[in-house]
N, C-alpha and C. Protein backbone atom coordinates (compact mmCIF):
# COMPACT_ATOMS: atom_id res chain seq x y z
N UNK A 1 -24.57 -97.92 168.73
CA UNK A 1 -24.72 -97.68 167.31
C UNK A 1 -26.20 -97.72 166.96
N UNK A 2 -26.67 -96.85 166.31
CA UNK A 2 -27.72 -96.79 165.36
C UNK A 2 -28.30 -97.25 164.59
N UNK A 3 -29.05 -98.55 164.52
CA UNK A 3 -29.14 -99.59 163.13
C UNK A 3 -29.52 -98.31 162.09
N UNK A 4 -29.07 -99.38 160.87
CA UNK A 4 -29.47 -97.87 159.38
C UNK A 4 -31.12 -98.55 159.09
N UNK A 5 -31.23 -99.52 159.54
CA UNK A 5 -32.44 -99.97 159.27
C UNK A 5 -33.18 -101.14 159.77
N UNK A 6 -34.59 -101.54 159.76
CA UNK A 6 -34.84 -102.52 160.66
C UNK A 6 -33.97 -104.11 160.49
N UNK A 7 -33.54 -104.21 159.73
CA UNK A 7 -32.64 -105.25 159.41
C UNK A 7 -31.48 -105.23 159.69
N UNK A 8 -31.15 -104.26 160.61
CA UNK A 8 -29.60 -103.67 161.32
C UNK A 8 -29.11 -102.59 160.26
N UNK A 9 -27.79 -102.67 160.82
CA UNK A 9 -26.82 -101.72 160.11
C UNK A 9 -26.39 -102.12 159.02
N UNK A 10 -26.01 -101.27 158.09
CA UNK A 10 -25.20 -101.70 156.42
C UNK A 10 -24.01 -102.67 157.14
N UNK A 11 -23.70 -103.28 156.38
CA UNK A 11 -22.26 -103.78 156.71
C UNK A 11 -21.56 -103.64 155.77
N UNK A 12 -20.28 -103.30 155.51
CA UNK A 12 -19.39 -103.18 154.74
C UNK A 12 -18.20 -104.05 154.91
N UNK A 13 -17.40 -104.31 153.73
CA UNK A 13 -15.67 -104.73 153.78
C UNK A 13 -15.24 -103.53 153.30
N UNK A 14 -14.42 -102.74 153.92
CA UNK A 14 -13.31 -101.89 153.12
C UNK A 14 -11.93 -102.61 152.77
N UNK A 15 -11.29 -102.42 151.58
CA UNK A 15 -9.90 -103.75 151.55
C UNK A 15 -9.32 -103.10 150.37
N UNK A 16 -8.06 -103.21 150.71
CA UNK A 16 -6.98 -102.61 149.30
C UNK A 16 -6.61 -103.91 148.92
N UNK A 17 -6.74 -103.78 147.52
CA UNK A 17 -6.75 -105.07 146.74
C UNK A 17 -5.17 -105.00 146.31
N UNK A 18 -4.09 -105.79 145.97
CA UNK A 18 -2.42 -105.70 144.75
C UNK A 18 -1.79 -105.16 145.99
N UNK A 19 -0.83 -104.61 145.56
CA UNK A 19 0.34 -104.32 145.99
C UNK A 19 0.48 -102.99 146.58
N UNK A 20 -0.57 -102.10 146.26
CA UNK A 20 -0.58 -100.67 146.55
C UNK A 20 -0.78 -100.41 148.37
N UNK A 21 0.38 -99.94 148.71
CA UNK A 21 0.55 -99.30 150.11
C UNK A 21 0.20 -98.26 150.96
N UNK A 22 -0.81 -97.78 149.92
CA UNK A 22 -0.83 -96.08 150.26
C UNK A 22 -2.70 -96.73 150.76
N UNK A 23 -2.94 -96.35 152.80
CA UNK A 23 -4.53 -96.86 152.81
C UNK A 23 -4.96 -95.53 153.88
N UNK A 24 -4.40 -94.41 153.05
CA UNK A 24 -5.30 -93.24 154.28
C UNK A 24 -6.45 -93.25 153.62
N UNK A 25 -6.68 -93.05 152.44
CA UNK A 25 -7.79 -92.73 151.99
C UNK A 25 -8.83 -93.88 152.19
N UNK A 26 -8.57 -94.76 152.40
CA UNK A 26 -9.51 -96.19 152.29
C UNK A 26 -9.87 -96.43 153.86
N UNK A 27 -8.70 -95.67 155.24
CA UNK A 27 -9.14 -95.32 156.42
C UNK A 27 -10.47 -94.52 156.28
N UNK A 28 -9.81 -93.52 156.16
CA UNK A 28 -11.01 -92.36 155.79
C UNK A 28 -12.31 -92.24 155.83
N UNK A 29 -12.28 -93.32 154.71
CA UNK A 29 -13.42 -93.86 153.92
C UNK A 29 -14.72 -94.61 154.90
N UNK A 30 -13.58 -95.41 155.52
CA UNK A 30 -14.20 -96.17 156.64
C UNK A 30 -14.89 -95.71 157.57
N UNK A 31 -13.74 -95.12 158.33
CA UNK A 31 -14.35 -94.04 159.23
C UNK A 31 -15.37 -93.19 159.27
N UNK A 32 -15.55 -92.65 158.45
CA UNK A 32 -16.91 -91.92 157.59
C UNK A 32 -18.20 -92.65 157.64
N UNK A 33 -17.82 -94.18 157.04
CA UNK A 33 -19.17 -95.09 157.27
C UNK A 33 -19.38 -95.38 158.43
N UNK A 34 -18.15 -95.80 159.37
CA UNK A 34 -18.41 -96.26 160.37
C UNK A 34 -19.59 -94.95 161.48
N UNK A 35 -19.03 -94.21 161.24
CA UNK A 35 -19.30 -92.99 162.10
C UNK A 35 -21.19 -92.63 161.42
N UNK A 36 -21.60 -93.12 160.15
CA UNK A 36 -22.46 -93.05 159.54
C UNK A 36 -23.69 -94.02 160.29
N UNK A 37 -22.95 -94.89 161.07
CA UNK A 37 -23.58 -96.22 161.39
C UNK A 37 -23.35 -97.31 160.83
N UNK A 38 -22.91 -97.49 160.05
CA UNK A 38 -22.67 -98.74 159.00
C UNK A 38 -21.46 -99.77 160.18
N UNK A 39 -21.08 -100.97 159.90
CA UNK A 39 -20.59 -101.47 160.63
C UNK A 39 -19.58 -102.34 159.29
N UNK A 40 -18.01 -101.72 159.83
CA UNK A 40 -17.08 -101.84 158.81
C UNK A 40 -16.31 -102.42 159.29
N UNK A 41 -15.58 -103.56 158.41
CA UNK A 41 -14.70 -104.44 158.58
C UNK A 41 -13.47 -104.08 157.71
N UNK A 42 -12.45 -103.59 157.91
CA UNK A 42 -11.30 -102.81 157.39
C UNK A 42 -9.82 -104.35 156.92
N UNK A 43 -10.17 -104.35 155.49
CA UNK A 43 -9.47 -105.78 155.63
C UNK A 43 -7.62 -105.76 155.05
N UNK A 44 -7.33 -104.09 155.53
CA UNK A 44 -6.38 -103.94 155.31
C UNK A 44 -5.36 -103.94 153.58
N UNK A 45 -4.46 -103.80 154.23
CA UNK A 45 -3.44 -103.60 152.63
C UNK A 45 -2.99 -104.76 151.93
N UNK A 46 -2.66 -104.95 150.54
CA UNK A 46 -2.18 -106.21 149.67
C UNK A 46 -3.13 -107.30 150.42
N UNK A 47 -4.69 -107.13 150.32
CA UNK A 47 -5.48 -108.44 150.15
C UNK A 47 -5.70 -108.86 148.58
N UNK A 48 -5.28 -110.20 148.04
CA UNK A 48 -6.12 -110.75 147.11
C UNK A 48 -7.37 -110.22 147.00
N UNK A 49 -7.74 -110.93 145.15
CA UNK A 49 -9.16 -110.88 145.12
C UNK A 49 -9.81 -112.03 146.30
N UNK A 50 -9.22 -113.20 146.24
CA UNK A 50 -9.63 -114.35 146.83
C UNK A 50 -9.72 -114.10 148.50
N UNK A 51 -9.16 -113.43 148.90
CA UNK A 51 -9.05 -112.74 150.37
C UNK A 51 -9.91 -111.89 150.66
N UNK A 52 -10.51 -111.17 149.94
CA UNK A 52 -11.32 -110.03 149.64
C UNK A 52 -12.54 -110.65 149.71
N UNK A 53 -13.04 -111.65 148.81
CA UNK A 53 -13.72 -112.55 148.64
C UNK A 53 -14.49 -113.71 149.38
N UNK A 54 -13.43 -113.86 150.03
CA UNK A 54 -13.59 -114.64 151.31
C UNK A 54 -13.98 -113.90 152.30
N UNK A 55 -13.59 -113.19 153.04
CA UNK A 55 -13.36 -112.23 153.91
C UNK A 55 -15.39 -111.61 154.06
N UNK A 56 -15.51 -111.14 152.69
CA UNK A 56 -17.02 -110.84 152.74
C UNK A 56 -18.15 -111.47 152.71
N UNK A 57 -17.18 -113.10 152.54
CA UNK A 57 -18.40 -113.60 152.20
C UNK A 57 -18.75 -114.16 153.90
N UNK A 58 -17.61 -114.81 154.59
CA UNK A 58 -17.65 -115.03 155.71
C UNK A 58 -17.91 -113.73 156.73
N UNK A 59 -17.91 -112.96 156.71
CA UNK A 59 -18.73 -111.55 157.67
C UNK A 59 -19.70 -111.38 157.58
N UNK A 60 -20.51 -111.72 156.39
CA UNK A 60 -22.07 -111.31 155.71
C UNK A 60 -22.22 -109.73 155.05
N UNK A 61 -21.15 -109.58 154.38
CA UNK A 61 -21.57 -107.83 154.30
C UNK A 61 -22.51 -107.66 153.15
N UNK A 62 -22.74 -106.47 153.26
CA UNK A 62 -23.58 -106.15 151.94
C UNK A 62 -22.79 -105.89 151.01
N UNK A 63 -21.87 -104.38 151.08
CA UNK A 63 -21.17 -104.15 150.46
C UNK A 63 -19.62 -104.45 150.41
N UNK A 64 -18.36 -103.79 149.49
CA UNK A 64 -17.29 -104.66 149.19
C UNK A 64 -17.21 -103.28 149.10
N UNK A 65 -16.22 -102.31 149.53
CA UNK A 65 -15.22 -101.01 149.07
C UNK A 65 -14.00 -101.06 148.39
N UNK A 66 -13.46 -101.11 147.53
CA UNK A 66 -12.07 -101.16 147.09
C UNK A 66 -11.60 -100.04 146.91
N UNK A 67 -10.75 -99.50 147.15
CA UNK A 67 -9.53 -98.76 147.16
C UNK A 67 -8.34 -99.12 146.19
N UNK A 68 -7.98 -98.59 144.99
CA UNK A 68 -6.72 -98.48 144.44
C UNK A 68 -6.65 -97.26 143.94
N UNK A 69 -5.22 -97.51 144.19
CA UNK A 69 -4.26 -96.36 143.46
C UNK A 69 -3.00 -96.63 142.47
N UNK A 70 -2.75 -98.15 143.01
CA UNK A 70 -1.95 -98.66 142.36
C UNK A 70 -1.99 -98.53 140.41
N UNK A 71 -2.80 -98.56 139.89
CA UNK A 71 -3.46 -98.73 138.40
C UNK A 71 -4.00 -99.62 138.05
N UNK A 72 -4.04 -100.78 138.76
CA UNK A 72 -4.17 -102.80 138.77
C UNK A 72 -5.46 -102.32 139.11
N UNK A 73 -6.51 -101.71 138.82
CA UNK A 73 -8.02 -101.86 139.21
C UNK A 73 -8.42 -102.83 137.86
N UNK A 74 -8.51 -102.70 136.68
CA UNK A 74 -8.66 -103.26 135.58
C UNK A 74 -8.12 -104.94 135.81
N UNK A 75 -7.51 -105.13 136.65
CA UNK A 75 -6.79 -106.92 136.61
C UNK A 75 -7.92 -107.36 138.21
N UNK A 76 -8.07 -106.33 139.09
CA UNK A 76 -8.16 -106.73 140.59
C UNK A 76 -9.67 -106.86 140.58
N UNK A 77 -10.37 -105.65 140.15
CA UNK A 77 -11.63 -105.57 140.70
C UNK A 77 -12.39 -106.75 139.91
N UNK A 78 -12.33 -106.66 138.24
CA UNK A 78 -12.95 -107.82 137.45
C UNK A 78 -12.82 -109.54 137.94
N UNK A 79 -11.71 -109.25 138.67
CA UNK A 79 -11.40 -110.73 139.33
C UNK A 79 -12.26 -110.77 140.65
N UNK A 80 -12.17 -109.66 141.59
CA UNK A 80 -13.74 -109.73 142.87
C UNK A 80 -14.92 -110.02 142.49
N UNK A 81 -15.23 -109.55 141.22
CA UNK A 81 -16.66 -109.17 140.66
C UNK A 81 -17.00 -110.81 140.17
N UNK A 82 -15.79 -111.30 139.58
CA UNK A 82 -16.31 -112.82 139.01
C UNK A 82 -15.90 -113.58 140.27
N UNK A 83 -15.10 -113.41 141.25
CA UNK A 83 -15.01 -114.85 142.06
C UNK A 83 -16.80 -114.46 143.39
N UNK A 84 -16.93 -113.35 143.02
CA UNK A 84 -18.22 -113.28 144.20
C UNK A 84 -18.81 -114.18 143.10
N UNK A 85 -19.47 -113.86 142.06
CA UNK A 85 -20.36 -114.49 140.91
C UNK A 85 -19.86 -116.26 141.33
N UNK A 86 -18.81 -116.12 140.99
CA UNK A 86 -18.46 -117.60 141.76
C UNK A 86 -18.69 -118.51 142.90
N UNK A 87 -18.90 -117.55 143.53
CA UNK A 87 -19.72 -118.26 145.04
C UNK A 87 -20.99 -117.44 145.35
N UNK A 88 -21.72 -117.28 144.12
CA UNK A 88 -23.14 -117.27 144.33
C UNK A 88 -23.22 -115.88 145.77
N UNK A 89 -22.37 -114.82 145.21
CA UNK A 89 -22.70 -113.95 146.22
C UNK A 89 -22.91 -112.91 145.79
N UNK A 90 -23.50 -112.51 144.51
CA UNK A 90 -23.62 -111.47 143.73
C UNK A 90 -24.34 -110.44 144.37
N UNK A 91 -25.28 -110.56 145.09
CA UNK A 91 -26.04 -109.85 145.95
C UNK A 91 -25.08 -109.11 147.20
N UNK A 92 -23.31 -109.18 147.40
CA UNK A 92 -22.83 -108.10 147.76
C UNK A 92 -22.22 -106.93 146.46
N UNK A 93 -22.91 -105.97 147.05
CA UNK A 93 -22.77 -105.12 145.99
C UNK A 93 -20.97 -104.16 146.06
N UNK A 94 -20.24 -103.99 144.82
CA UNK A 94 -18.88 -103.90 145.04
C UNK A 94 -19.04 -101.85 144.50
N UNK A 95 -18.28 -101.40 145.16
CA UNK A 95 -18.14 -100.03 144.71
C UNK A 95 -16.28 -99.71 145.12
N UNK A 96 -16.14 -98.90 144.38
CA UNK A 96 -14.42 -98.40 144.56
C UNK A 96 -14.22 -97.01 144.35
N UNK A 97 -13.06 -96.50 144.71
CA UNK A 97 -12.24 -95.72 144.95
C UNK A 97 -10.77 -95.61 144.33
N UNK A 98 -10.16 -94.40 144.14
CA UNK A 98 -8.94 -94.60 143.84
C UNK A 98 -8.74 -93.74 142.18
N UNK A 99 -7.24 -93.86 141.77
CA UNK A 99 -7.07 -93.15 140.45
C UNK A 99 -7.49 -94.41 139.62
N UNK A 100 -8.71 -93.80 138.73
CA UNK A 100 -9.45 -95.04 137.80
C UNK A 100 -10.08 -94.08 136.45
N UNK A 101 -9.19 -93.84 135.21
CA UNK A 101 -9.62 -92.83 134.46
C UNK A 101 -10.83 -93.48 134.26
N UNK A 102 -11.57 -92.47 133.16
CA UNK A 102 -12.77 -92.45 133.26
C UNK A 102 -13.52 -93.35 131.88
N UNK A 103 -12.18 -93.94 131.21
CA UNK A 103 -12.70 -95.04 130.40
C UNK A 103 -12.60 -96.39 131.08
N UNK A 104 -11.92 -96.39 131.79
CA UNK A 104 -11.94 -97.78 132.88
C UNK A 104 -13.36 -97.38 133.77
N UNK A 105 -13.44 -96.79 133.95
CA UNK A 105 -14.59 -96.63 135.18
C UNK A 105 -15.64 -97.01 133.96
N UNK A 106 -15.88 -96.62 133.12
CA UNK A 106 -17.09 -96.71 132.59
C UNK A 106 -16.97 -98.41 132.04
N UNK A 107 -16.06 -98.94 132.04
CA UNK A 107 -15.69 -100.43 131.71
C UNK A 107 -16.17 -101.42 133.44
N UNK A 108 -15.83 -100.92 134.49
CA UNK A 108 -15.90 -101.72 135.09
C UNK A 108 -17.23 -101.61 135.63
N UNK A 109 -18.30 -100.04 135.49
CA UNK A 109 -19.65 -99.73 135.54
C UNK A 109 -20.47 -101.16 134.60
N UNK A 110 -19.89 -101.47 133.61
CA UNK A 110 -20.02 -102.28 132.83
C UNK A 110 -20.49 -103.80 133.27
N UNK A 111 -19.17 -104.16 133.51
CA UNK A 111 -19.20 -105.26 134.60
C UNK A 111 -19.34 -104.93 136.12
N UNK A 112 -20.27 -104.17 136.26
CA UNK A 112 -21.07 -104.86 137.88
C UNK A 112 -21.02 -103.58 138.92
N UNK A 113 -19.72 -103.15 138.75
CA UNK A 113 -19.27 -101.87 139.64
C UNK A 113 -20.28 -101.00 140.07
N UNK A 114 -20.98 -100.85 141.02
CA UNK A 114 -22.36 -99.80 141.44
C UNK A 114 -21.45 -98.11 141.36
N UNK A 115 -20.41 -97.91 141.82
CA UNK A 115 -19.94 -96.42 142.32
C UNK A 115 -18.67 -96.69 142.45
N UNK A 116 -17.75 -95.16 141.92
CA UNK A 116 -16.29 -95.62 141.30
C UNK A 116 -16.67 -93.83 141.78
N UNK A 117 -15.76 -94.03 142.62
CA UNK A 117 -15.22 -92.50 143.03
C UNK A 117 -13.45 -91.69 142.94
N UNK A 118 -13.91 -90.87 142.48
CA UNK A 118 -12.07 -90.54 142.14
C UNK A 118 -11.60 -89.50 143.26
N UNK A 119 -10.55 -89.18 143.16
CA UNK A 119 -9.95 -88.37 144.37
C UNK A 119 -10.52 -87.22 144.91
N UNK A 120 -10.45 -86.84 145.95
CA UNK A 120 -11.49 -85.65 146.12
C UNK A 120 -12.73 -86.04 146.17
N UNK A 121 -13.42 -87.01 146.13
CA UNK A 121 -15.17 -87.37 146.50
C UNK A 121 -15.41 -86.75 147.95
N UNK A 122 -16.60 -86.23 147.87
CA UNK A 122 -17.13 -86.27 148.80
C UNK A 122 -17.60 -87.27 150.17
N UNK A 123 -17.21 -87.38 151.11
CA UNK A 123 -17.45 -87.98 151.92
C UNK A 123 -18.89 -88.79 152.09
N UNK A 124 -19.73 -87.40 152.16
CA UNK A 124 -21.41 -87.22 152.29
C UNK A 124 -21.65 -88.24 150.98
N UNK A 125 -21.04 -87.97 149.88
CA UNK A 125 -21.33 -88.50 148.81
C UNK A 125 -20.85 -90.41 148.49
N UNK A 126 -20.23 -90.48 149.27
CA UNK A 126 -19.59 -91.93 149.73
C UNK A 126 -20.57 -92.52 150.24
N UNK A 127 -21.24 -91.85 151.56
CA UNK A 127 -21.85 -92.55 152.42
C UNK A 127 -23.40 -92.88 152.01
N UNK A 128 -23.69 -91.28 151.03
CA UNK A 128 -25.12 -91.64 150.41
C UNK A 128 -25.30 -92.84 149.65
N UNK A 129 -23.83 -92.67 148.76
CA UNK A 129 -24.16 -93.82 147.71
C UNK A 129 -24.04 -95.56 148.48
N UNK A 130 -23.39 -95.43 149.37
CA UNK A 130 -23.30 -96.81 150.29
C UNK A 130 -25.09 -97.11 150.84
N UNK A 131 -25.53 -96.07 151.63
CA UNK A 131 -26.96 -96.67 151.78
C UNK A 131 -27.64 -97.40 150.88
N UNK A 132 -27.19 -96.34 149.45
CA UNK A 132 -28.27 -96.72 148.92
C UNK A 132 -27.98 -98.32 147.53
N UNK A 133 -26.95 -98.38 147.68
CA UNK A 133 -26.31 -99.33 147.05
C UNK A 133 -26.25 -100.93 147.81
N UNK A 134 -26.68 -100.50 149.25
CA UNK A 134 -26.46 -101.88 150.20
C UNK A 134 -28.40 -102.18 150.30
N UNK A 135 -29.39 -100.89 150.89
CA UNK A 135 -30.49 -101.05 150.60
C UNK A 135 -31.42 -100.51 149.88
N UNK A 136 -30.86 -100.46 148.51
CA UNK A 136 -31.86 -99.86 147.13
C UNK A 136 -33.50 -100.31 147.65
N UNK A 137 -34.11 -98.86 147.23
CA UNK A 137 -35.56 -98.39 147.55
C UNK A 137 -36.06 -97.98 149.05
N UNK A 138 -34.84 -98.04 150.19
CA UNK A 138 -35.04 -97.74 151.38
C UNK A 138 -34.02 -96.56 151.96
N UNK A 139 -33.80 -95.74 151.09
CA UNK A 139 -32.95 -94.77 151.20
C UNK A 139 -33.66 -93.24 152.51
């Protein structure tokens, strides 16, 4: 593998947060980074926020990917965003995926959310915004 930079590779969590079963797209997703260089930890389907949470904080990642489809982004993600704030880990930066109309997206842009991609994103466009969201000004 390729470090993305002298400080190694991005690291990521990819993780479907609730109850929602459906994780091709959040494969995908992965795969894409992984194949990008980034070094991804895939934390699977129906994780908690608190699982989610844990999970990143103990790997060291930079970033946090969420995936829903379920509609529970509005209950799930605001709960990642404050339990990282909670353990003083604000410095992993959280971005998502999934059906998230576009007054919720601009709500959870609000609270903290770096990149909220809806169906059909670009891949290229995933992976740009991951560089640059894990090492802003070294793009």
């Amino acid at each position: 593998m390729v470090p993305d930079s002298p400080s190694g590779p991005i690291r990521v969590l990819i993780a479907k947060p609730g109850l929602d079963g459906h994780d091709r797209g959040a494969k995908v997703v992965a795969r894409a980074l992984r194949d990008a260089g980034m070094e991804v930890i895939y934390a699977g389907l129906r994780q908690t926020p608190e699982e989610i949470v844990e999970s990143a904080v103990e790997e060291d990642v930079d970033l946090i990917g969420l995936s829903i489809l379920s509609g529970a982004h509005m209950a799930l993600i605001p709960r990642v965003l404050a339990l990282l704030k909670r353990r003083k880990a604000r410095r992993i930066r959280v971005f998502a995926g999934g059906i998230i109309p576009d007054e919720d997206a601009k709500r959870l842009s609000r609270l903290g959310v770096r990149a909220i991609f809806g169906p059909g994103a670009s891949l290229d466009d995933i992976v740009a915004a991951a560089r640059r969201l894990a090492r802003p000004g070294r793009t």
